[in-house]
N, C-alpha and C. Protein backbone atom coordinates (compact mmCIF):
# COMPACT_ATOMS: atom_id res chain seq x y z
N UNK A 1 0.84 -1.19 0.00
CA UNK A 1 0.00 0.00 0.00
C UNK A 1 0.88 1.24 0.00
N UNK A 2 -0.03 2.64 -0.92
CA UNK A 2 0.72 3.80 -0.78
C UNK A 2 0.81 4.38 0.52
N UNK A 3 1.06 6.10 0.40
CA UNK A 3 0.73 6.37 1.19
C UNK A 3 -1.17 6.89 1.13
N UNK A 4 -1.76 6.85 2.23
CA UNK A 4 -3.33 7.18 2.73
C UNK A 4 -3.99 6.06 2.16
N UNK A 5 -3.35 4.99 2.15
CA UNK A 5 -4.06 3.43 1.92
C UNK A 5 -3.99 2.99 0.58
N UNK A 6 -3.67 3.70 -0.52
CA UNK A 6 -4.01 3.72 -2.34
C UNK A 6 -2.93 2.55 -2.21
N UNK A 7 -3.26 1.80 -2.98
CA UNK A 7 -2.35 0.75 -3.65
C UNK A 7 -1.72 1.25 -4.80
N UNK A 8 -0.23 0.68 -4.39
CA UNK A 8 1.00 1.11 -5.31
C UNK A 8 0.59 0.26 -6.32
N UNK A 9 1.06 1.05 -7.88
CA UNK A 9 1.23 -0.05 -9.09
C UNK A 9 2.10 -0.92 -9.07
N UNK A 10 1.95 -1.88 -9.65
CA UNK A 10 3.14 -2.93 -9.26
C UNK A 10 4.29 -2.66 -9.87
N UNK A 11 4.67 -1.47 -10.38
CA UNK A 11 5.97 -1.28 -10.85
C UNK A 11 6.08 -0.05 -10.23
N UNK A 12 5.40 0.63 -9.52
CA UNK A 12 5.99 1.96 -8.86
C UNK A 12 5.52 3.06 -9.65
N UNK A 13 5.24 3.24 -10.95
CA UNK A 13 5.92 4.29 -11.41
C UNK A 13 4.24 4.83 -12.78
N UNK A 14 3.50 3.63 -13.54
CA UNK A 14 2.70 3.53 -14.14
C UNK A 14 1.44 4.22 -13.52
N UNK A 15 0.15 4.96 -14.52
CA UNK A 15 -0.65 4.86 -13.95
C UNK A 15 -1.82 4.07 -14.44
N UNK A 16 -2.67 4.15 -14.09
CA UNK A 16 -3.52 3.15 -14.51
C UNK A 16 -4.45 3.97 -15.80
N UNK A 17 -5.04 3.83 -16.85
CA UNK A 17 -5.44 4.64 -17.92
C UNK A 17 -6.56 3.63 -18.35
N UNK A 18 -7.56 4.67 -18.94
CA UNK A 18 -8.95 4.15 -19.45
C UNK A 18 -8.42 4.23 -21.21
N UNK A 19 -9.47 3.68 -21.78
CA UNK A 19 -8.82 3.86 -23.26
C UNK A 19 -10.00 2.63 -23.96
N UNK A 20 -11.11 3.38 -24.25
CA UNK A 20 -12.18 3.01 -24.90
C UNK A 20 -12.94 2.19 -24.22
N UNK A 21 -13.39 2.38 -22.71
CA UNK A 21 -14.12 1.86 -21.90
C UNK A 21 -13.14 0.10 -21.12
N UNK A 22 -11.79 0.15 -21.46
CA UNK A 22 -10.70 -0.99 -20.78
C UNK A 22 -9.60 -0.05 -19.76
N UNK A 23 -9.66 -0.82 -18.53
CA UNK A 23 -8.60 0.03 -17.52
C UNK A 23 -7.38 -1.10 -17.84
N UNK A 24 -6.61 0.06 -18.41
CA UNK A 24 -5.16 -0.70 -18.82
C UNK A 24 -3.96 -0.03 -17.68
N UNK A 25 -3.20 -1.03 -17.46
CA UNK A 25 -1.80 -0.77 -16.63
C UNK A 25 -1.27 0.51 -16.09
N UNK A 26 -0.91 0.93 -17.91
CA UNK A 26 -0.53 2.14 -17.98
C UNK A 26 -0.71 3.54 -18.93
N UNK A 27 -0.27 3.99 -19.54
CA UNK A 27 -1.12 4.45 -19.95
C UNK A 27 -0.17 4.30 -21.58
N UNK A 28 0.95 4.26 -21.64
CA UNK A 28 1.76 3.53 -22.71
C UNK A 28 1.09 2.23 -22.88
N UNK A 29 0.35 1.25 -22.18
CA UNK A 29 -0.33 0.26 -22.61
C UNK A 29 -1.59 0.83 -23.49
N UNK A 30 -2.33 1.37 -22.77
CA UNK A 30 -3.77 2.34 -23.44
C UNK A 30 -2.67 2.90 -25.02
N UNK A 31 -1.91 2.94 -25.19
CA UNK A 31 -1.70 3.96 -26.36
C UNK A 31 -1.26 2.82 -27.41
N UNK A 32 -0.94 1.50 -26.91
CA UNK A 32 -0.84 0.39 -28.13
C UNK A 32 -2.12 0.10 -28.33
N UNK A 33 -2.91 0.14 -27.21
CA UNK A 33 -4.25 -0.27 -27.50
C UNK A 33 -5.02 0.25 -28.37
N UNK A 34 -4.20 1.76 -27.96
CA UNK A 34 -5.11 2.54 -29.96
C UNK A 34 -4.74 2.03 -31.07
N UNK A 35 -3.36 2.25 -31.46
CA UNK A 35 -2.19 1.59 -32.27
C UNK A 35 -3.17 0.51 -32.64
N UNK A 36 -3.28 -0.50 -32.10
CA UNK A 36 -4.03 -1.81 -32.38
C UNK A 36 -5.02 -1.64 -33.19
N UNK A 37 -6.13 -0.80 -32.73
CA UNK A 37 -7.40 -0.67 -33.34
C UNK A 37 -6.95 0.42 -34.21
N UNK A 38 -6.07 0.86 -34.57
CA UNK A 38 -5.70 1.84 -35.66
C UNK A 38 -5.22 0.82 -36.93
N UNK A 39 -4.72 0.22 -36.41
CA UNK A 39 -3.96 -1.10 -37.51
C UNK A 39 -5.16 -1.95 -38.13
N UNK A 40 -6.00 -2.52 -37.17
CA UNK A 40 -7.77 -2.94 -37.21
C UNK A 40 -8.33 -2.09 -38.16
N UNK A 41 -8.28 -0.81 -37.56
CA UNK A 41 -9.19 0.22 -38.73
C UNK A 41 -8.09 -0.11 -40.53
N UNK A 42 -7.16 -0.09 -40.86
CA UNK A 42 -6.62 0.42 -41.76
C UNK A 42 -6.81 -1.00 -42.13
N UNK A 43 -6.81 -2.41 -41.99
CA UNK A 43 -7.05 -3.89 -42.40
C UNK A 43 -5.75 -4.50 -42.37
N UNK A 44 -4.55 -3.98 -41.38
CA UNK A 44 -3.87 -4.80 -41.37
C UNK A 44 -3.92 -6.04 -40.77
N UNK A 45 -4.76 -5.99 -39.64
CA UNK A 45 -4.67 -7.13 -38.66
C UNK A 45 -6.57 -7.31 -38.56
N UNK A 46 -6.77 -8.73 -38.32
CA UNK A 46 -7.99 -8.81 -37.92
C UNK A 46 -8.73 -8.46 -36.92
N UNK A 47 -8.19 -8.72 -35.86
CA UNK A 47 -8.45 -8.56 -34.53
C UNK A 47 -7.68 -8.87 -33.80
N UNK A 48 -7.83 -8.21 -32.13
CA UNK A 48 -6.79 -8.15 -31.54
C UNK A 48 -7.81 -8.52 -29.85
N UNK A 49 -6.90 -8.74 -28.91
CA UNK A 49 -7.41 -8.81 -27.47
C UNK A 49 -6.33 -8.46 -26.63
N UNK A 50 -7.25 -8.22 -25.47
CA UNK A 50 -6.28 -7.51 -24.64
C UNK A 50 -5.82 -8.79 -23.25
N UNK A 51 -4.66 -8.73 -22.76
CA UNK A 51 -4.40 -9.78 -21.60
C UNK A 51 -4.82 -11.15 -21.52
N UNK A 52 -4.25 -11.92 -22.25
CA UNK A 52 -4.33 -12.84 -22.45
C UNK A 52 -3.41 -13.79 -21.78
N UNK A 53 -3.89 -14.82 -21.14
CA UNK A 53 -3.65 -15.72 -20.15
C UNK A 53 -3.35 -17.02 -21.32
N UNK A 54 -1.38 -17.10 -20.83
CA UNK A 54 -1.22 -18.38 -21.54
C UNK A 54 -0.55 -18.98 -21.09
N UNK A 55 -1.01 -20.48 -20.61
CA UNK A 55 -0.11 -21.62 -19.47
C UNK A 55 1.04 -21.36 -20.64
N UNK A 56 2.11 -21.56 -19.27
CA UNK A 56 3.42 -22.45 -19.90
C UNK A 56 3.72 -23.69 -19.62
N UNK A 57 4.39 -24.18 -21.10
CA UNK A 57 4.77 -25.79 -20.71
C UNK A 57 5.55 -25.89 -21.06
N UNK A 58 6.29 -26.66 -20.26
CA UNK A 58 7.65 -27.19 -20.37
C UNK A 58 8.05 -28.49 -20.25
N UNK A 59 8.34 -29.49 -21.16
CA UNK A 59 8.16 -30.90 -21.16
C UNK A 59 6.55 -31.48 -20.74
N UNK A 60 5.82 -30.72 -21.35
CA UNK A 60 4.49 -31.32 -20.80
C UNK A 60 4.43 -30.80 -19.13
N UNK A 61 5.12 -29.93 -18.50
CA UNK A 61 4.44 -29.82 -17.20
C UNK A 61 4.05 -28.06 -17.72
N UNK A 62 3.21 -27.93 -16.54
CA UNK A 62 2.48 -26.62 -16.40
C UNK A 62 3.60 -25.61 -15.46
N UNK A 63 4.48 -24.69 -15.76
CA UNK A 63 5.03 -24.14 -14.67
C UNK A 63 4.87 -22.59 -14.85
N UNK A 64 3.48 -22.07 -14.98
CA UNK A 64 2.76 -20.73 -14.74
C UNK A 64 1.97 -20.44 -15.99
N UNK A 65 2.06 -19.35 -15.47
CA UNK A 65 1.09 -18.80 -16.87
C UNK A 65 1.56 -17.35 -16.95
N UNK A 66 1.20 -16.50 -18.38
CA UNK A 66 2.07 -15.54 -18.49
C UNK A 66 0.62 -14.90 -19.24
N UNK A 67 0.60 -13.40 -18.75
CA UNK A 67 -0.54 -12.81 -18.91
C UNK A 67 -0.03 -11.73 -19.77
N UNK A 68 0.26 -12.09 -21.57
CA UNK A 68 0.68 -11.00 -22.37
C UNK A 68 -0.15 -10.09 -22.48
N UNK A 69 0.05 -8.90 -22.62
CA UNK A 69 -0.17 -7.70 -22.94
C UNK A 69 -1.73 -7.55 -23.97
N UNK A 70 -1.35 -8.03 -25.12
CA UNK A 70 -2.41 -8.32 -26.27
C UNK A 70 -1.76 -9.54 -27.47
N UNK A 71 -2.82 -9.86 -28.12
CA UNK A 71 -2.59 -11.10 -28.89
C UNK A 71 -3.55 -10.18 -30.08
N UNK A 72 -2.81 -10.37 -31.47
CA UNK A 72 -3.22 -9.51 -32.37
C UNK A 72 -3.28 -10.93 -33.81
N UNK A 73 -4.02 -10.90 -34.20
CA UNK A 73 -4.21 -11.46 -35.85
C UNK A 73 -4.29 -11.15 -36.82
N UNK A 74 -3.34 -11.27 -37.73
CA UNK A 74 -3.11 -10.25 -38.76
C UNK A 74 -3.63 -11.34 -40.04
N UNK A 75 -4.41 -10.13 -40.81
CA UNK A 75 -4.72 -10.96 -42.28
C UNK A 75 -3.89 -12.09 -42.96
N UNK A 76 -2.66 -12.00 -42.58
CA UNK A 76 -1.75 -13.02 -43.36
C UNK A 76 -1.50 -14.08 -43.09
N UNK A 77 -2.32 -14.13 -41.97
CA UNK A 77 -2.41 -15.57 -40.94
C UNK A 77 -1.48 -15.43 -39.75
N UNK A 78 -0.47 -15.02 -39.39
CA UNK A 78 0.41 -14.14 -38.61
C UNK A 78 -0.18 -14.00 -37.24
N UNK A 79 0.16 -14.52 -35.76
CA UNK A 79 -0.35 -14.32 -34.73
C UNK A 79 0.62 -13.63 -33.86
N UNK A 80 0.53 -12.31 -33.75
CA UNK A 80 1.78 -11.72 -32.93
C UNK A 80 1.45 -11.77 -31.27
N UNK A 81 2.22 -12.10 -30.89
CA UNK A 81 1.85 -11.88 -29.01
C UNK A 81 2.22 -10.68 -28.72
N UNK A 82 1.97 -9.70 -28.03
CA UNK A 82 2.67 -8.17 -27.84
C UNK A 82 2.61 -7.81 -26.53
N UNK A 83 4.06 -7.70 -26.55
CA UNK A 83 3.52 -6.82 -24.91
C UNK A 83 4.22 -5.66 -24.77
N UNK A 84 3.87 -4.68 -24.36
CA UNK A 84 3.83 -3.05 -23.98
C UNK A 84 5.12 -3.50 -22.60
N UNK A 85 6.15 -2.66 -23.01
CA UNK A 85 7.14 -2.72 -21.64
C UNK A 85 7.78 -1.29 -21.56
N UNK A 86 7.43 -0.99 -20.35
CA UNK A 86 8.58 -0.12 -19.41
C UNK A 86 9.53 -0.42 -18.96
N UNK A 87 10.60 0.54 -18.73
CA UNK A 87 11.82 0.08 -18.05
C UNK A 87 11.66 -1.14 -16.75
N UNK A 88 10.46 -0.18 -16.01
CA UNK A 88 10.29 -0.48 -14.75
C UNK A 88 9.85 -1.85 -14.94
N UNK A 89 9.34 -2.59 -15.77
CA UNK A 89 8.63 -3.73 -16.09
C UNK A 89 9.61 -4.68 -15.69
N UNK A 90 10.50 -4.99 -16.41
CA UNK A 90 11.80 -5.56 -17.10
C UNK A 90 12.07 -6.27 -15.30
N UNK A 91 11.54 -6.96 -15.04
CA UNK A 91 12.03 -7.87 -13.60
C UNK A 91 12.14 -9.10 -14.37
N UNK A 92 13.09 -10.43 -13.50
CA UNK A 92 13.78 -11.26 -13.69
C UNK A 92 12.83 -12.48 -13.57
N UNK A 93 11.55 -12.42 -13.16
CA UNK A 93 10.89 -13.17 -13.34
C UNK A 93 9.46 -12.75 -14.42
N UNK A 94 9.91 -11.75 -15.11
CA UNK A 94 9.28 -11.06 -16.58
C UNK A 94 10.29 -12.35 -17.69
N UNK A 95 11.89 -11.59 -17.48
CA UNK A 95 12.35 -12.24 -18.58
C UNK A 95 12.21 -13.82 -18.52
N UNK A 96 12.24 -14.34 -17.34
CA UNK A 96 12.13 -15.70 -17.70
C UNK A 96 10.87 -16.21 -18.53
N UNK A 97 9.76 -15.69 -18.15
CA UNK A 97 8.21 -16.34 -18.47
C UNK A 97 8.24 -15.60 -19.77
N UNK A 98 9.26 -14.28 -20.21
CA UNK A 98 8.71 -14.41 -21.70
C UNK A 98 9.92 -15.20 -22.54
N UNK A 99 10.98 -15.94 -22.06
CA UNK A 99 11.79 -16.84 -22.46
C UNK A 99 11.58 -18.01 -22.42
N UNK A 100 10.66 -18.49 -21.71
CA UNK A 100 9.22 -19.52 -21.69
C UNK A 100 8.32 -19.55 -23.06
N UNK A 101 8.36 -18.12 -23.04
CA UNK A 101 7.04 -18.12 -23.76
C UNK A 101 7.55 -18.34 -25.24
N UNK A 102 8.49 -17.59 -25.32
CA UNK A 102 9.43 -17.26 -27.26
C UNK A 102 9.83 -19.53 -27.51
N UNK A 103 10.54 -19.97 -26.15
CA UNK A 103 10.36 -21.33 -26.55
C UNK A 103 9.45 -21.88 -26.89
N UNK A 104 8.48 -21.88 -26.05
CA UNK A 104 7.32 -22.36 -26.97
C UNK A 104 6.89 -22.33 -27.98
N UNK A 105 6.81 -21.09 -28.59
CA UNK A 105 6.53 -20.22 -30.03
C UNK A 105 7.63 -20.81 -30.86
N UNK A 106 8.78 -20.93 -30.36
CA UNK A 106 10.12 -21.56 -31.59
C UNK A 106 9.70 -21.98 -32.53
N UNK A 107 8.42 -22.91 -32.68
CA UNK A 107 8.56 -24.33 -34.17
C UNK A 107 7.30 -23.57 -34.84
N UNK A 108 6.94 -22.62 -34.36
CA UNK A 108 5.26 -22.51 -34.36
C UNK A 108 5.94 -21.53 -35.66
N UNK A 109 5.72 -21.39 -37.29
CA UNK A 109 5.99 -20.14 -38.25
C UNK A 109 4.84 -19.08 -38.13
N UNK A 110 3.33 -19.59 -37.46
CA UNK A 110 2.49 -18.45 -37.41
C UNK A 110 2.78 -18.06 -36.81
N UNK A 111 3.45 -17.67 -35.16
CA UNK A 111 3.46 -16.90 -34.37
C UNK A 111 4.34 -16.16 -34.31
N UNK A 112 4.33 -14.92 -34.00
CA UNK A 112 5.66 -13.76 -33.77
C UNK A 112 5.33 -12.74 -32.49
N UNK A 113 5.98 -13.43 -31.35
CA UNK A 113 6.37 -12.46 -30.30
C UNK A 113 6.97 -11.41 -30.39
N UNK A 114 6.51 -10.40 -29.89
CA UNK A 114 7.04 -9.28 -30.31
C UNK A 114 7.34 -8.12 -28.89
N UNK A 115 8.34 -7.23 -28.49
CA UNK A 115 7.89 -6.05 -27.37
C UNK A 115 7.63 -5.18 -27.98
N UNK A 116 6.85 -3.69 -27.71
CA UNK A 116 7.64 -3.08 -27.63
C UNK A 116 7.61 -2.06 -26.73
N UNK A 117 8.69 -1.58 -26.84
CA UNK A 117 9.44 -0.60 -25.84
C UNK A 117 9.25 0.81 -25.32
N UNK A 118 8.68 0.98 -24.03
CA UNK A 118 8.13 2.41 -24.20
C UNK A 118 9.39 3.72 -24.59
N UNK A 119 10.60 3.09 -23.85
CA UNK A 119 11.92 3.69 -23.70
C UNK A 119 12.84 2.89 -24.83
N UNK A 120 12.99 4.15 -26.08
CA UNK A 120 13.54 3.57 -27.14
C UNK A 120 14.91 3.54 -26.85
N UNK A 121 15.58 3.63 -25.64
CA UNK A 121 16.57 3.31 -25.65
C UNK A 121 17.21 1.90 -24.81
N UNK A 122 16.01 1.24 -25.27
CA UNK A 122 16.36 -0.19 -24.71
C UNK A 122 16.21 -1.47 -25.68
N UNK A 123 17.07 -2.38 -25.93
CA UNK A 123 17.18 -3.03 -26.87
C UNK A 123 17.20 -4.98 -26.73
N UNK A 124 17.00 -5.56 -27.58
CA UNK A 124 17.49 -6.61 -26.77
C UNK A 124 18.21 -7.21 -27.71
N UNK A 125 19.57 -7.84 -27.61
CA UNK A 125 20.55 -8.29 -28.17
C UNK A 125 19.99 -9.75 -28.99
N UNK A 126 20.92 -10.06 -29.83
CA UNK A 126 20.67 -11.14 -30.31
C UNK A 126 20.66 -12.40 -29.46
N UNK A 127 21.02 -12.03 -27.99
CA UNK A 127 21.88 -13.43 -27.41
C UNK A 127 19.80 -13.19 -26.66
N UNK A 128 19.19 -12.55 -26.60
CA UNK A 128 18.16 -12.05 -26.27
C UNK A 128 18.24 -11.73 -24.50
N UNK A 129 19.50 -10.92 -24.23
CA UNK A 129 19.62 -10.41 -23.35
C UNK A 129 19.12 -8.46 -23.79
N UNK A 130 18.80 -7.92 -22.35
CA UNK A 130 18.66 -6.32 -22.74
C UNK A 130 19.65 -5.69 -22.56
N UNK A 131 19.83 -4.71 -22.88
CA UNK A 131 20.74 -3.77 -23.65
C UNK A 131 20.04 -2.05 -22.85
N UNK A 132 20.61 -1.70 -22.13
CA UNK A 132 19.94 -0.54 -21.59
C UNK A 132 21.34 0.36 -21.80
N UNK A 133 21.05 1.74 -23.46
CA UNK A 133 21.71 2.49 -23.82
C UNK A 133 21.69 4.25 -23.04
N UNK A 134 22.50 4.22 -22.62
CA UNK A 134 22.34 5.73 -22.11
C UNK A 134 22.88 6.90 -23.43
N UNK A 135 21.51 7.93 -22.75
CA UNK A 135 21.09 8.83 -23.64
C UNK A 135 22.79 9.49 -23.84
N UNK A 136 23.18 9.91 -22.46
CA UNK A 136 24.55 10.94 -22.18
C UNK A 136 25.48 9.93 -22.64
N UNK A 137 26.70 10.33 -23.25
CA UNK A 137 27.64 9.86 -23.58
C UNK A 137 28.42 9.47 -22.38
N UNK A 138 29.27 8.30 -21.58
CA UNK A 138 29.75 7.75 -20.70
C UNK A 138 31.07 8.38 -20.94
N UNK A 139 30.90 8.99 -19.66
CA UNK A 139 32.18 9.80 -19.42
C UNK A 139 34.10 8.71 -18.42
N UNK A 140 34.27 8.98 -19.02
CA UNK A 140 35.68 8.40 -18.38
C UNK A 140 35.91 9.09 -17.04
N UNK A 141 35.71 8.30 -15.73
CA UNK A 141 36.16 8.92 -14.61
C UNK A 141 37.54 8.56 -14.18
N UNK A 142 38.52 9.80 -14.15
CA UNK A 142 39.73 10.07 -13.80
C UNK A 142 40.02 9.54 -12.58
């Protein structure tokens, strides 16, 4: 709890945002959520949903479930998973369940996991580790 009883967001820092009658996270979530139905309107994608609950498996066992962001369907047959990330997001039991999740997806050619990034200065390497670039040039301390 905050302070005068309000419950903290679970990342500290997000607020919570309306965005066509859905209370989303944050409010960088609410703004893919337009994005989405902007992509919808123009016929790239069929349809899309928001928070979607998907067990993980691993050798046939169940070890959680991972509640992406939105799941989008695009005309080309194409199923992207998406999730909206903040810096603040980025905890160690995030990267595992979406390194869960991209295994699973491996054999699958319809599906394409995707982030993206509210802070374009964060990247994720090929080794699919992150990459957090500072804006200021790194100064040499004497």
């Amino acid at each position: 709890m905050g302070y005068f009883g309000r419950p903290k967001h679970k990342y500290g820092t997000a607020k919570k945002t309306e965005y066509n009658g859905t209370l989303y996270s944050s409010k960088f979530e609410a703004k893919c959520a337009s994005e989405l139905d902007m992509r919808q309107a123009s016929g790239e994608i069929i349809s899309w949903e928001s928070q979607v609950a998907i067990k993980l498996i691993v050798n046939g066992y169940s070890v959680g479930t991972y509640n992406i962001d939105f799941v989008a369907k695009r005309k080309d047959g194409i199923i992207e998973y998406i999730e909206a990330k903040g810096k603040a997001g980025d905890t160690p039991i995030w990267r595992l369940k979406w390194k869960i999740l991209k295994a699973m997806m491996a054999e699958k050619k319809d599906v394409l996991p995707l982030i993206i990034w509210q802070d374009p200065v964060i990247k994720i390497t090929k080794d699919g580790k992150l990459q957090y670039q500072s804006i200021a040039p790194i100064k040499k301390v004497e």
